[in-house]
PDB file of N, CA and C in Angstrom:
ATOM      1  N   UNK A   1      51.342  73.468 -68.429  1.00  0.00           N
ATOM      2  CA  UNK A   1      51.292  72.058 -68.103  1.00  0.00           C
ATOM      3  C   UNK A   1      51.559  71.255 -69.376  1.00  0.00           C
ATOM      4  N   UNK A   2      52.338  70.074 -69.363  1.00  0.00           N
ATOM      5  CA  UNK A   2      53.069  69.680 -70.250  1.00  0.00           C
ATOM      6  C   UNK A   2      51.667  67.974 -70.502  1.00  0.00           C
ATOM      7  N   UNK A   3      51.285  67.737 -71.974  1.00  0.00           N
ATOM      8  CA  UNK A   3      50.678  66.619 -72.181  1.00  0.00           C
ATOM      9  C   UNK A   3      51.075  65.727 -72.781  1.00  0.00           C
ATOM     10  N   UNK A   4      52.020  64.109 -72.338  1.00  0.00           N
ATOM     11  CA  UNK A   4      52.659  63.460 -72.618  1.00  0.00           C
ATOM     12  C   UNK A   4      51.548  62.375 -72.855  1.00  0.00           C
ATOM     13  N   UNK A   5      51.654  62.163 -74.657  1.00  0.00           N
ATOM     14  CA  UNK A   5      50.662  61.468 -74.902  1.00  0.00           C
ATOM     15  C   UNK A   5      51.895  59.773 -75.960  1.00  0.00           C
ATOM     16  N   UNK A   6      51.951  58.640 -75.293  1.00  0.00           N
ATOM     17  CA  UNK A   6      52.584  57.785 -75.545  1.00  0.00           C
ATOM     18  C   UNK A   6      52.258  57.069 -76.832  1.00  0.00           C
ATOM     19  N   UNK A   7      50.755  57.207 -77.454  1.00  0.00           N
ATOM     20  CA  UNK A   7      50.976  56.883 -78.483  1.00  0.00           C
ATOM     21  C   UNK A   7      50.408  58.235 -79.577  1.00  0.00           C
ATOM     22  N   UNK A   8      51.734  57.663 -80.784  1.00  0.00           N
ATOM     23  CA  UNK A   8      52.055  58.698 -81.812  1.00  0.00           C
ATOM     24  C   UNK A   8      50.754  59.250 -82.337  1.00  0.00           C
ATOM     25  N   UNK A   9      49.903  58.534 -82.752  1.00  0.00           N
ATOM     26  CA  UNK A   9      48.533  58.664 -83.777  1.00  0.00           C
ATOM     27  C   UNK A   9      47.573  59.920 -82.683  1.00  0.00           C
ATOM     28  N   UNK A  10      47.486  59.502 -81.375  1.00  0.00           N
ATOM     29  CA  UNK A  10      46.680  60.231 -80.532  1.00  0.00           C
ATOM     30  C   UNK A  10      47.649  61.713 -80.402  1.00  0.00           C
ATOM     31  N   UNK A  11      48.741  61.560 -80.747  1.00  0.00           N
ATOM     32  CA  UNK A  11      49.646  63.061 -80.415  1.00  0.00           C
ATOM     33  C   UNK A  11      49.843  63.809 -81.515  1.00  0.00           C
ATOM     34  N   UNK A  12      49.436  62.980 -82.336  1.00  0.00           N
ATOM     35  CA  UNK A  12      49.688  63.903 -83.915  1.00  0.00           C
ATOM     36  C   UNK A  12      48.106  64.951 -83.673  1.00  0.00           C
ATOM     37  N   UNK A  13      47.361  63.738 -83.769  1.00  0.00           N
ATOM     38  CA  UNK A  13      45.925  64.134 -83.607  1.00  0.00           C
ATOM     39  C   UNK A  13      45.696  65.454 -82.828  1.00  0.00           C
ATOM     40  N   UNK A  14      46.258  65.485 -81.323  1.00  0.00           N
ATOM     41  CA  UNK A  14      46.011  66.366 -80.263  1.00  0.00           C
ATOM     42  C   UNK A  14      46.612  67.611 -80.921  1.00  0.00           C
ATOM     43  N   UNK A  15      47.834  67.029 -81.752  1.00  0.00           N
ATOM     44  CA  UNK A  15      48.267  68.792 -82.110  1.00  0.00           C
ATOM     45  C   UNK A  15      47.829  69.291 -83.268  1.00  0.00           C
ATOM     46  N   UNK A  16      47.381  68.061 -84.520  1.00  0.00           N
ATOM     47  CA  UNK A  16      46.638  68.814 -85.842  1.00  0.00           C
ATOM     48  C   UNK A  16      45.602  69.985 -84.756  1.00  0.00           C
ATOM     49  N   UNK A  17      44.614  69.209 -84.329  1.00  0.00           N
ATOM     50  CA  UNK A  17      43.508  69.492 -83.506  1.00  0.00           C
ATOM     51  C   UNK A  17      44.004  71.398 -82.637  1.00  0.00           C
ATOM     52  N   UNK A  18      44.799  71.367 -82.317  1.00  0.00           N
ATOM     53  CA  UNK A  18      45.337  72.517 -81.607  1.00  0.00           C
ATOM     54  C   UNK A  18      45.671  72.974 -82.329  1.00  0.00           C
ATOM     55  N   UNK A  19      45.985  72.921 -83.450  1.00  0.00           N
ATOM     56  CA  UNK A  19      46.672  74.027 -84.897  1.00  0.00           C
ATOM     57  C   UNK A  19      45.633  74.705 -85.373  1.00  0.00           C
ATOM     58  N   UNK A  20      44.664  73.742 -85.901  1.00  0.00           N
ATOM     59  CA  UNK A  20      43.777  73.794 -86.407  1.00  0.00           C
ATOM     60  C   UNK A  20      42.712  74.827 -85.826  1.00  0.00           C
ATOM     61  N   UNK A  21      42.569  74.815 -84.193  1.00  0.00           N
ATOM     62  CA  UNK A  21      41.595  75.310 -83.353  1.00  0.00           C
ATOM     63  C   UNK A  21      42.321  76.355 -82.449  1.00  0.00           C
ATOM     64  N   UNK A  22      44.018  76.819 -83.144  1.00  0.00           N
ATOM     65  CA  UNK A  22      44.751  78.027 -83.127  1.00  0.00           C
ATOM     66  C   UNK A  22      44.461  77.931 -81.214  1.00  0.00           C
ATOM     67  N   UNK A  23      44.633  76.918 -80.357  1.00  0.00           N
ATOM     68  CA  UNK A  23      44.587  76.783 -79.291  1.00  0.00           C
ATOM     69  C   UNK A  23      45.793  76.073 -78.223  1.00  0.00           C
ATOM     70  N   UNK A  24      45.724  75.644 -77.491  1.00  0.00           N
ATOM     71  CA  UNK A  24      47.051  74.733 -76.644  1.00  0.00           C
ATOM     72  C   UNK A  24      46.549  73.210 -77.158  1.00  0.00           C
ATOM     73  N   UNK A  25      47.294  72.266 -76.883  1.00  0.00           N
ATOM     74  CA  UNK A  25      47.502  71.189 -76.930  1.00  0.00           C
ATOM     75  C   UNK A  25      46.428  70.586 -76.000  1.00  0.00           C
ATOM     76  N   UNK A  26      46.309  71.301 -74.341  1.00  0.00           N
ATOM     77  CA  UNK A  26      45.330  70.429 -73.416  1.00  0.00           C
ATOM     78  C   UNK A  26      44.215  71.243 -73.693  1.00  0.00           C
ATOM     79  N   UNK A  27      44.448  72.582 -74.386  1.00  0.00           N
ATOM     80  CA  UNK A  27      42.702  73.042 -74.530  1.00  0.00           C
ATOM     81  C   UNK A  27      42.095  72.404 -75.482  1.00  0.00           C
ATOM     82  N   UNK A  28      42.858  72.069 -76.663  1.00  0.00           N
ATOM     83  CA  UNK A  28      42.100  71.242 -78.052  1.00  0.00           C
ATOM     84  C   UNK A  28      41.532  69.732 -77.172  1.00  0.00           C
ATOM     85  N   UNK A  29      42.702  69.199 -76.528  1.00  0.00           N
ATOM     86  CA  UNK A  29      42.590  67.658 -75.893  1.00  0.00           C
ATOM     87  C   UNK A  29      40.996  68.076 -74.930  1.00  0.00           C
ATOM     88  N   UNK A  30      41.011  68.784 -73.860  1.00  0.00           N
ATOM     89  CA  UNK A  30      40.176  69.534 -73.159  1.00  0.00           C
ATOM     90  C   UNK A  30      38.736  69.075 -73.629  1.00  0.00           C
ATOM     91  N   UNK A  31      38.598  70.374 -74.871  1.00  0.00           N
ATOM     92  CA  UNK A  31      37.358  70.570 -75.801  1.00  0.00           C
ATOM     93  C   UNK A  31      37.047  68.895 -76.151  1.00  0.00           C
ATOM     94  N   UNK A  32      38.042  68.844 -77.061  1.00  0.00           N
ATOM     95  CA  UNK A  32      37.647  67.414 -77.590  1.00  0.00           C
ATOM     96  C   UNK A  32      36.722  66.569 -76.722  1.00  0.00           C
ATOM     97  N   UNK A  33      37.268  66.208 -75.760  1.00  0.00           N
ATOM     98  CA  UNK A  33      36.985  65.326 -74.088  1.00  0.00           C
ATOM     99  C   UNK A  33      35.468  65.464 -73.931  1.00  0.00           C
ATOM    100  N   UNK A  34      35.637  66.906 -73.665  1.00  0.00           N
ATOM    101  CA  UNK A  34      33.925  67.666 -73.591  1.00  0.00           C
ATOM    102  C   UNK A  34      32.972  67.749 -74.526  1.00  0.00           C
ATOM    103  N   UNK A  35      33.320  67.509 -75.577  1.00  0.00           N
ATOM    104  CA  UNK A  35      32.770  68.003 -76.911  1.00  0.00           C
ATOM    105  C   UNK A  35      32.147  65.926 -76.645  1.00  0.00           C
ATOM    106  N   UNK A  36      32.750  65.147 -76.663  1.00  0.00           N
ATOM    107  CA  UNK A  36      32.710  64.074 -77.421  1.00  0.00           C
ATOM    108  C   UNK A  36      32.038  63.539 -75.780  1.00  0.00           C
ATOM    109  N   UNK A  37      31.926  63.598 -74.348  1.00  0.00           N
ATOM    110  CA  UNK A  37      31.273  63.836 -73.213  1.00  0.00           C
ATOM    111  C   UNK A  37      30.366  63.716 -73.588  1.00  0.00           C
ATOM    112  N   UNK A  38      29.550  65.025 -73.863  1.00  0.00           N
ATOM    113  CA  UNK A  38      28.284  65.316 -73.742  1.00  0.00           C
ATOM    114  C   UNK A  38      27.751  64.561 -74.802  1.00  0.00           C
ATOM    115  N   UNK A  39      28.148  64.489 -76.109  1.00  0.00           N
ATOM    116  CA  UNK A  39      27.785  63.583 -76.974  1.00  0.00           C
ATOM    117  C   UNK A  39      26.876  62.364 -76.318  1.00  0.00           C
ATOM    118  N   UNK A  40      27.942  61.553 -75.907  1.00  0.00           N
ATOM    119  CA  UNK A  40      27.470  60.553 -74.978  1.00  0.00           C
ATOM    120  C   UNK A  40      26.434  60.275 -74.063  1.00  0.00           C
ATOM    121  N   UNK A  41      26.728  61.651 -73.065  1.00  0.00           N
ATOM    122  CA  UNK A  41      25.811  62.083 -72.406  1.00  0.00           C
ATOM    123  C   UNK A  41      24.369  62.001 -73.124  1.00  0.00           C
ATOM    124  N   UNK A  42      24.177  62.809 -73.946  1.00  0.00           N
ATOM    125  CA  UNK A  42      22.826  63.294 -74.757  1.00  0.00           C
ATOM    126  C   UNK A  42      22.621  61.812 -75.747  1.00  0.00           C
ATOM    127  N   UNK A  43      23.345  60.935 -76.200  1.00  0.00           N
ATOM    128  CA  UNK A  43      22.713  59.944 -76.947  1.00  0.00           C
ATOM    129  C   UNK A  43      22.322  58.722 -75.179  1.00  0.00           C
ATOM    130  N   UNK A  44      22.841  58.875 -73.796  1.00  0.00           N
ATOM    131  CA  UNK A  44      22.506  57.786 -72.915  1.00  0.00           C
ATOM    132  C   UNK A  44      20.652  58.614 -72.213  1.00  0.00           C
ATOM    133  N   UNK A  45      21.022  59.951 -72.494  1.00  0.00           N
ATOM    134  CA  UNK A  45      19.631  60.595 -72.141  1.00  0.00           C
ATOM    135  C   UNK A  45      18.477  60.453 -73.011  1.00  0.00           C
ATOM    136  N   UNK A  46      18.418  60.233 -74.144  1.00  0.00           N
ATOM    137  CA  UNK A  46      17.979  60.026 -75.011  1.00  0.00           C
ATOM    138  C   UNK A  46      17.606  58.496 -75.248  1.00  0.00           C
ATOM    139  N   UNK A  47      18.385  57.345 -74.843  1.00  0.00           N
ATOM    140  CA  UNK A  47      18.231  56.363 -74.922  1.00  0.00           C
ATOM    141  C   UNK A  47      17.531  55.958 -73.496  1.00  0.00           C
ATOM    142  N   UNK A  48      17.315  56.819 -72.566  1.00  0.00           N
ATOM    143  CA  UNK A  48      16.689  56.608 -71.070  1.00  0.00           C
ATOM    144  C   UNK A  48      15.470  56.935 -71.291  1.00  0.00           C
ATOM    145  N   UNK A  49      14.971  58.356 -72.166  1.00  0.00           N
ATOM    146  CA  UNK A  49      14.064  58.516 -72.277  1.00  0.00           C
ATOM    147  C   UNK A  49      13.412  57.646 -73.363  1.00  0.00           C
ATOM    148  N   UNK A  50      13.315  57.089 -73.917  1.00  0.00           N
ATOM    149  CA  UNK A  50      12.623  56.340 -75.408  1.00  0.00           C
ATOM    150  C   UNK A  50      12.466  54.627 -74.146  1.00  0.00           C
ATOM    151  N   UNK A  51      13.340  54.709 -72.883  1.00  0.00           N
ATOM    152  CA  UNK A  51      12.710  53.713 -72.347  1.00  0.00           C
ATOM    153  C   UNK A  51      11.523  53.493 -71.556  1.00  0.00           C
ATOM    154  N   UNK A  52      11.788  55.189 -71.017  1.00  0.00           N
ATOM    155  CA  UNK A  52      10.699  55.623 -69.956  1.00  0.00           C
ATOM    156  C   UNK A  52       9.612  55.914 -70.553  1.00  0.00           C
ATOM    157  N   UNK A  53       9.449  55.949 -71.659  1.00  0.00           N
ATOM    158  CA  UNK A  53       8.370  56.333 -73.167  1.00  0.00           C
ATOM    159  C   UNK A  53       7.331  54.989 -73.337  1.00  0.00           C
ATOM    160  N   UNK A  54       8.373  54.298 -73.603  1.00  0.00           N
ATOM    161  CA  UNK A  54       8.273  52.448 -73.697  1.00  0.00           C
ATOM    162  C   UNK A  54       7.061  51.967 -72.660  1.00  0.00           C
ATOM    163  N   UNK A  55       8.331  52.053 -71.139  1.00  0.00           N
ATOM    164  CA  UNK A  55       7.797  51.707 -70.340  1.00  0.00           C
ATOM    165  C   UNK A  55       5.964  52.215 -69.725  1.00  0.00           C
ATOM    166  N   UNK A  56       6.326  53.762 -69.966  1.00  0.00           N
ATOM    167  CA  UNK A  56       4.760  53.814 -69.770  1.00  0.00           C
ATOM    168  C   UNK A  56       3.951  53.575 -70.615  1.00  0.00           C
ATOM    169  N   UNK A  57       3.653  53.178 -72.156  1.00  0.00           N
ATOM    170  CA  UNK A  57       3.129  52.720 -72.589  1.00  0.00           C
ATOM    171  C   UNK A  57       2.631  51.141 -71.938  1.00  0.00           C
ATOM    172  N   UNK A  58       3.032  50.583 -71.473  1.00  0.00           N
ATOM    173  CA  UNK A  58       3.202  48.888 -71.378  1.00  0.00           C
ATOM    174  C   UNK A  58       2.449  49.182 -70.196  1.00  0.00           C
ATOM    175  N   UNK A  59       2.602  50.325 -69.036  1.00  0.00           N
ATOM    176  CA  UNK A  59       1.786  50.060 -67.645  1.00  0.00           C
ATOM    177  C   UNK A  59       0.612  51.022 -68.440  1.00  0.00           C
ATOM    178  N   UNK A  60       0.364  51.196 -69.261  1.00  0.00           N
ATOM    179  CA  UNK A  60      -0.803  52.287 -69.355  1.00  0.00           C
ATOM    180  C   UNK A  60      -1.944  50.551 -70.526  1.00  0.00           C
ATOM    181  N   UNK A  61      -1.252  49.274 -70.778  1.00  0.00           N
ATOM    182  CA  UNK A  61      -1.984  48.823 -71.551  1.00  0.00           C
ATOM    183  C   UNK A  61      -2.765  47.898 -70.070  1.00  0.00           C
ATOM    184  N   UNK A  62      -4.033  47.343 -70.720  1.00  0.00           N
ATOM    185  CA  UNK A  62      -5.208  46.845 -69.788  1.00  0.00           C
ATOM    186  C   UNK A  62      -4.277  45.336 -69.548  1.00  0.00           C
ATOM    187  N   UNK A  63      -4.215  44.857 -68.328  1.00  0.00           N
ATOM    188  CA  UNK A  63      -4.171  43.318 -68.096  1.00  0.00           C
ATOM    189  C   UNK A  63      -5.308  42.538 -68.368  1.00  0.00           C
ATOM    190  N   UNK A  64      -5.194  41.757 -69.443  1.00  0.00           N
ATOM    191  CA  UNK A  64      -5.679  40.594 -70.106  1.00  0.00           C
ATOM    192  C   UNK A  64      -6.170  39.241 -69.401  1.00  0.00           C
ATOM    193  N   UNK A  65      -5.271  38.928 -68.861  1.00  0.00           N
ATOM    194  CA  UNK A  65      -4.891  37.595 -68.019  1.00  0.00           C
ATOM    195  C   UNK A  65      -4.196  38.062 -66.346  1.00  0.00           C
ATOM    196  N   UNK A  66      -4.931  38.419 -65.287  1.00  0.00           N
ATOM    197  CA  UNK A  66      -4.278  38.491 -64.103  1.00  0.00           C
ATOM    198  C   UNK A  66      -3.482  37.209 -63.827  1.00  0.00           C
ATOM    199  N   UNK A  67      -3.890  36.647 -64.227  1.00  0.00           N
ATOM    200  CA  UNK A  67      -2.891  35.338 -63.371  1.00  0.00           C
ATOM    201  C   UNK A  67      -1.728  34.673 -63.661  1.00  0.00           C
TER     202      UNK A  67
END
């Protein structure tokens, strides 16, 4: 399968990347994708949990003022 990438900087990149990682062009592009994914993934899980952390702190403090 052929990867027609229109700009130059991202196609140089895709193939250093595939030289480099002695792989194809869409497996380096592939990895990359996945590699830089989960990244994401794990810093939005991480940023969910430090809310849910937050949050139960705040229902675990005493109400002061009901009204």
């Amino acid at each position: 399968m052929a990867l027609y990438l229109k700009d130059p900087e991202a196609d140089r990149l895709a193939r250093e990347l595939a030289v480099m990682e002695r792989v194809s062009i869409i497996e380096a592009v592939t990895r990359a994708l996945a590699e830089r994914h989960k990244t994401l993934a794990d810093a939005c899980e991480a940023k969910r949990k430090n809310v849910d952390e937050l949050l139960e702190k705040i229902r675990k403090r005493p109400i002061l003022d009901p009204c």
